[in-house]
C-alpha atoms as a PDB file:
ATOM      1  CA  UNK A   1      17.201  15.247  35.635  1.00  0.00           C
ATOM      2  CA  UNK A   2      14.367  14.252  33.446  1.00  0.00           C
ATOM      3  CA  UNK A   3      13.723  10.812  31.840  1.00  0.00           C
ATOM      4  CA  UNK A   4      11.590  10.479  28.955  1.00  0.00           C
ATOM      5  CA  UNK A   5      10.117   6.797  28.931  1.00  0.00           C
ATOM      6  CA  UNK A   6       8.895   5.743  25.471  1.00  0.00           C
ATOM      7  CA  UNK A   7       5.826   3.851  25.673  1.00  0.00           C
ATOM      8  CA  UNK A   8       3.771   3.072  22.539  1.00  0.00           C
ATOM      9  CA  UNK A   9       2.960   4.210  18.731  1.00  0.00           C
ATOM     10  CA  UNK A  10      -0.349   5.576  18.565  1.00  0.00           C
ATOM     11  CA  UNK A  11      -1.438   4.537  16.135  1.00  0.00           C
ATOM     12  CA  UNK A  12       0.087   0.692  16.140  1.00  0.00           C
ATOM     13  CA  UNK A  13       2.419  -1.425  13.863  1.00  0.00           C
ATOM     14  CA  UNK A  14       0.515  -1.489  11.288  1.00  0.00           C
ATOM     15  CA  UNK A  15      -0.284   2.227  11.104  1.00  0.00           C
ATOM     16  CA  UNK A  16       3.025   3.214  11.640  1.00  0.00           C
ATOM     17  CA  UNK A  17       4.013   1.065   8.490  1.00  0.00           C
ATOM     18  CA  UNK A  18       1.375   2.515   6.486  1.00  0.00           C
ATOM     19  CA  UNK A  19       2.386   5.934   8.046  1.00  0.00           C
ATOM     20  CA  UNK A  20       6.032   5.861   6.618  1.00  0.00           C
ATOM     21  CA  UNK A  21       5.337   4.474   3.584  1.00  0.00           C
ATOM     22  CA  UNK A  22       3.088   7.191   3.051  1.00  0.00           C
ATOM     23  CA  UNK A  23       6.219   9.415   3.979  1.00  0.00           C
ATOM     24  CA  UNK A  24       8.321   8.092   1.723  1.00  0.00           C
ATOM     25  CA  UNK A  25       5.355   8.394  -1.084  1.00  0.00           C
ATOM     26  CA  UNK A  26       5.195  11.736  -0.277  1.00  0.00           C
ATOM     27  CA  UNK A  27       8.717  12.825  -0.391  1.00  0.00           C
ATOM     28  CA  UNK A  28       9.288  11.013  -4.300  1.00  0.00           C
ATOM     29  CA  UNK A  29       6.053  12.713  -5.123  1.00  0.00           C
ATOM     30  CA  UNK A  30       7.084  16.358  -3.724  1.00  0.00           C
ATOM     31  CA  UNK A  31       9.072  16.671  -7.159  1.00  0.00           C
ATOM     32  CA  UNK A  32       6.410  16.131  -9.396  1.00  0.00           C
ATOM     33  CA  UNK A  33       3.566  17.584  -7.893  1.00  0.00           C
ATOM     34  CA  UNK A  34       1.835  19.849  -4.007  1.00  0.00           C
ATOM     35  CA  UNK A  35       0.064  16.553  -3.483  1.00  0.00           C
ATOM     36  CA  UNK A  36       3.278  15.359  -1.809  1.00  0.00           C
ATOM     37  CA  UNK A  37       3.261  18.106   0.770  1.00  0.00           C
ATOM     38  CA  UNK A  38      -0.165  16.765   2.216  1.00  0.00           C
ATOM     39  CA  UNK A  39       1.160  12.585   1.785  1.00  0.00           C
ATOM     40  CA  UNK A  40       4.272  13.825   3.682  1.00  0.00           C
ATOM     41  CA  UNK A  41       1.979  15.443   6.787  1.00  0.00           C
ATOM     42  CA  UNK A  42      -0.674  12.976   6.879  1.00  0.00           C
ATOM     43  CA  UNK A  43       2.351  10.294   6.690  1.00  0.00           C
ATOM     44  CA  UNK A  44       4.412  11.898   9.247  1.00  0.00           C
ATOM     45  CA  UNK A  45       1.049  12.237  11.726  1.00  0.00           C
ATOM     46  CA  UNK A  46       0.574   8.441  11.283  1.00  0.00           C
ATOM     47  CA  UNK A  47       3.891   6.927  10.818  1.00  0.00           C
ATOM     48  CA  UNK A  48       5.669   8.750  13.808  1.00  0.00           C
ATOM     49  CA  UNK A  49       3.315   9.778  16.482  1.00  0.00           C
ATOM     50  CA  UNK A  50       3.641   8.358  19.852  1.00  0.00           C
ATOM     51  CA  UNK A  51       2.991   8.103  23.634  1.00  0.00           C
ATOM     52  CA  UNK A  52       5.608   8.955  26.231  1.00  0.00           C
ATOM     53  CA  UNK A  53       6.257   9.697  29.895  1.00  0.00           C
ATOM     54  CA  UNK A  54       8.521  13.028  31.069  1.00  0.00           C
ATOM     55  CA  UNK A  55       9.953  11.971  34.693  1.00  0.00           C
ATOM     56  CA  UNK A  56      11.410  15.041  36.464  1.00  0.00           C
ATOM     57  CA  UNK A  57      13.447  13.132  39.421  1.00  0.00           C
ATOM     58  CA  UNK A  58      14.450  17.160  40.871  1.00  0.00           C
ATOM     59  CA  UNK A  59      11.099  18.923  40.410  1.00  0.00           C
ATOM     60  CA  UNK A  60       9.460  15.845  41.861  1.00  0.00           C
ATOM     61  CA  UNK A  61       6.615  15.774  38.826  1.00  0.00           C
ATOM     62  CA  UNK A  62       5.203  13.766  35.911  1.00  0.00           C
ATOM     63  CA  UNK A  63       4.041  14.240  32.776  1.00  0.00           C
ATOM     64  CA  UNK A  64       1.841  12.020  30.032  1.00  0.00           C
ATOM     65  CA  UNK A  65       2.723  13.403  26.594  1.00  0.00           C
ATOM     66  CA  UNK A  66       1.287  12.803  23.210  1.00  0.00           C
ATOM     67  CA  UNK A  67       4.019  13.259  20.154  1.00  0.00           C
ATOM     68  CA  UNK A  68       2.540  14.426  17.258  1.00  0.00           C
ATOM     69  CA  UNK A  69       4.544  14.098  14.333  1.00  0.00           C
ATOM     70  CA  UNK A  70       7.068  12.146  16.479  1.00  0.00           C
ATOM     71  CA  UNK A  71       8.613  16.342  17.762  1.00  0.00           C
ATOM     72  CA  UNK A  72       5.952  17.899  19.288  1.00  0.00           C
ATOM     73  CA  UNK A  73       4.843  17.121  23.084  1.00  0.00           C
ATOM     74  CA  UNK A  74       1.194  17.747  24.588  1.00  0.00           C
ATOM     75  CA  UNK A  75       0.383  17.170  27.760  1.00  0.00           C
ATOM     76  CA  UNK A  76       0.704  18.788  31.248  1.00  0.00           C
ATOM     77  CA  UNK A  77       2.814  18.196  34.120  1.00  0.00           C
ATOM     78  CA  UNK A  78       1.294  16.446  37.464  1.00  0.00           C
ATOM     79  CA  UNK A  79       3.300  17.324  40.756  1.00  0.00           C
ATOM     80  CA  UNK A  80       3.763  14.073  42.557  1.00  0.00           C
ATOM     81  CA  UNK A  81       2.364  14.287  46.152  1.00  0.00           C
ATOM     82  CA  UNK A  82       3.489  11.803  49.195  1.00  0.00           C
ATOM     83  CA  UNK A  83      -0.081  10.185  49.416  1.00  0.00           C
ATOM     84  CA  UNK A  84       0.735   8.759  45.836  1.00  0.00           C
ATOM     85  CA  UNK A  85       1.902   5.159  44.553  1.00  0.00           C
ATOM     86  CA  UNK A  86       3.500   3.042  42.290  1.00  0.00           C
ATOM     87  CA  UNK A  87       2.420  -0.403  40.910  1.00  0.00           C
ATOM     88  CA  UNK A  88       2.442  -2.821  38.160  1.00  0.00           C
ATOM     89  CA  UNK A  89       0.279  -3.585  35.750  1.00  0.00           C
ATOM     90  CA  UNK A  90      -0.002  -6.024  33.104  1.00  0.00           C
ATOM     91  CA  UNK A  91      -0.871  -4.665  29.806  1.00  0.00           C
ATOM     92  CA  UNK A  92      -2.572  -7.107  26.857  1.00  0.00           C
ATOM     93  CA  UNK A  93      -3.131  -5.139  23.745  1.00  0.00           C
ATOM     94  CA  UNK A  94      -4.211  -6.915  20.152  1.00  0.00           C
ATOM     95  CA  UNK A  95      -3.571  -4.957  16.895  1.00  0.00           C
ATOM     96  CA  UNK A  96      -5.738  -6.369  14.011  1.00  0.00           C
ATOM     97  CA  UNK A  97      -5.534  -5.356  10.486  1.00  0.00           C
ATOM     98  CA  UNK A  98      -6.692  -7.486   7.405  1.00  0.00           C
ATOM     99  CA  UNK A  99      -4.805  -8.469   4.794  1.00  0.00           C
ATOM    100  CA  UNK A 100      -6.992  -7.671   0.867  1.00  0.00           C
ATOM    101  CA  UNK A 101      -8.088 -10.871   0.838  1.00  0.00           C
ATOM    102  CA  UNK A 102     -10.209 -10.448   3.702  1.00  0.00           C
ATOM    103  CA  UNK A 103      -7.935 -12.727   6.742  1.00  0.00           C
ATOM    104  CA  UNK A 104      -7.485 -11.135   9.726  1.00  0.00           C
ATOM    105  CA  UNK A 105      -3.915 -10.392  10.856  1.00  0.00           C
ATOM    106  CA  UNK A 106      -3.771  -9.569  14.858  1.00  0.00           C
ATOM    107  CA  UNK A 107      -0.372  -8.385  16.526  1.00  0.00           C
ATOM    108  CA  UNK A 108      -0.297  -8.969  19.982  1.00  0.00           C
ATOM    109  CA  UNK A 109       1.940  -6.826  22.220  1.00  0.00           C
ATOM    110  CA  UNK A 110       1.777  -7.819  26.148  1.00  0.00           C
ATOM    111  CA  UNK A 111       3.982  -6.124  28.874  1.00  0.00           C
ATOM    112  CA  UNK A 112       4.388  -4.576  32.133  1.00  0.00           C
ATOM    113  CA  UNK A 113       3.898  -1.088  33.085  1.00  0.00           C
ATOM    114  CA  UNK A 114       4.688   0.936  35.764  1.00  0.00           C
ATOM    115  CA  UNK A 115       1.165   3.176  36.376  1.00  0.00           C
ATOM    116  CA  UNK A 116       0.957   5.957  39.391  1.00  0.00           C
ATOM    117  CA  UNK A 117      -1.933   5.473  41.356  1.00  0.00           C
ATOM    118  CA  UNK A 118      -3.334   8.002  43.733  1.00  0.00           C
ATOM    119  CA  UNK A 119      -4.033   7.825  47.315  1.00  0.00           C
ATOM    120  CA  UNK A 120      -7.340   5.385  46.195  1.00  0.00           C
ATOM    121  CA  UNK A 121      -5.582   2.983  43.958  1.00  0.00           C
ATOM    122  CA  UNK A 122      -6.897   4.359  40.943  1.00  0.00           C
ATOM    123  CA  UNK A 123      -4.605   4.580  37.556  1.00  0.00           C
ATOM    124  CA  UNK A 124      -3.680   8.121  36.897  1.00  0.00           C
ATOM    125  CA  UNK A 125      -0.770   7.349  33.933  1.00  0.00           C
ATOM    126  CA  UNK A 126       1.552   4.805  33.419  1.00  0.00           C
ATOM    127  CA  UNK A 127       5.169   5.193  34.181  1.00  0.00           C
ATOM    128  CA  UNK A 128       7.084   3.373  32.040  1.00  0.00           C
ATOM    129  CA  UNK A 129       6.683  -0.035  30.189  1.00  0.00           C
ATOM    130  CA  UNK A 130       9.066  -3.447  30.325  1.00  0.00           C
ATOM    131  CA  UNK A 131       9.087  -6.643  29.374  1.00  0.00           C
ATOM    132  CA  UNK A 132       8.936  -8.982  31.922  1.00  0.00           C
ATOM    133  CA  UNK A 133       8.051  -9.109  35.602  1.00  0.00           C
ATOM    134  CA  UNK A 134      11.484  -9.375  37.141  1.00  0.00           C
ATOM    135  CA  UNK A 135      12.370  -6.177  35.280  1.00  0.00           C
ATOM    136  CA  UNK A 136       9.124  -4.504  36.294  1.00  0.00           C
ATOM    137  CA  UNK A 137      10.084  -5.305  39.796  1.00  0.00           C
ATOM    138  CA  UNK A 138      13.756  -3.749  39.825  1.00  0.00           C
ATOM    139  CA  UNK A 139      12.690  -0.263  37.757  1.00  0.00           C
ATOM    140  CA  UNK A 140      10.098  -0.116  40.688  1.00  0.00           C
ATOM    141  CA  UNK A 141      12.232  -0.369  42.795  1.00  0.00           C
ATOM    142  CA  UNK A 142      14.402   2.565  41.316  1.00  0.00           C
ATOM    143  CA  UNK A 143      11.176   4.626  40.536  1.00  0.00           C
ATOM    144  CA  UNK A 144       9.955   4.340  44.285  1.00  0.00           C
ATOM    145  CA  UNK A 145      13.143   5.421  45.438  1.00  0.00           C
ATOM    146  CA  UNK A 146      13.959   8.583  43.249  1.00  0.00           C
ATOM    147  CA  UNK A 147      10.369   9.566  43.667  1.00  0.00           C
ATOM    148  CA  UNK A 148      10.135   8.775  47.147  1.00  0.00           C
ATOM    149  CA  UNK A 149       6.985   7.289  46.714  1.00  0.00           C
ATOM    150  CA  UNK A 150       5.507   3.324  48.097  1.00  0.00           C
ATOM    151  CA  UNK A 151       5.633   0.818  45.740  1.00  0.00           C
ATOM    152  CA  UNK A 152       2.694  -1.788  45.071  1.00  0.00           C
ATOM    153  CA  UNK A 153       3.154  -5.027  43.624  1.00  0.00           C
END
């Protein structure tokens, strides 16, 4: 069974706005004129790409993908090995865009993510992301025991 964990848009809120209202330019503009075709790629690129996480519970691996254009995966599959880990991490991240007349606009998104750390403690991907502490307790809870792996707090 694989579980695809959404995790963030690449290229934040206010791209992703920016992104489908270039889409939606694009797409009115398609009748009139080619220069729609290339506002309705460049929109789709920035309005729907994302960041995800592939878990395959059977096959016992992970994978960190990239979706371009919100369809297509990158990204390669890691085999989970016994000497690997589990923990949580809190994750701060500020978005800042400015308005035209110059003020500075900043989105702040904090959670908690679920990263796998090798045998050293180091961060080799994140898991999965939620948004509080309790909850990023019980899902590693469930993670460490589909996975089989130990579970750091």
């Amino acid at each position: 069974m694989i579980i695809n964990n959404k995790l963030d848009k690449s290229f934040g809120p206010v791209g992703t706005s920016a992104g489908i209202f270039l889409f939606v330019i694009g797409i009115l503009t398609l009748y009139t004129s080619w220069f729609g075709l290339i506002l309705i790629v460049l929109g789709a690129f920035v309005g729907f790409s994302s960041t995800s996480t592939l878990i395959d519970y059977d096959n016992q691996r992970v994978k960190f993908s990239n979706n371009l254009l919100g369809i297509i995966r990158t990204g390669k599959w890691i085999v989970i090995n016994n000497d690997m880990k589990i923990g949580i991490r809190e994750s701060n991240v500020t978005w800042r865009a400015y308005s035209r007349s110059n003020r500075p606009m900043d989105f702040d998104n904090k959670d908690f993510r679920l990263v796998l750390l090798d045998s050293d403690n180091r961060e080799i991907m994140p898991l999965k992301k939620t948004d509080s502490p309790e909850s990023a307790k019980a899902e590693l809870e469930i993670l460490c025991n589909n996975l089989k792996l130990i579970g750091i707090e």
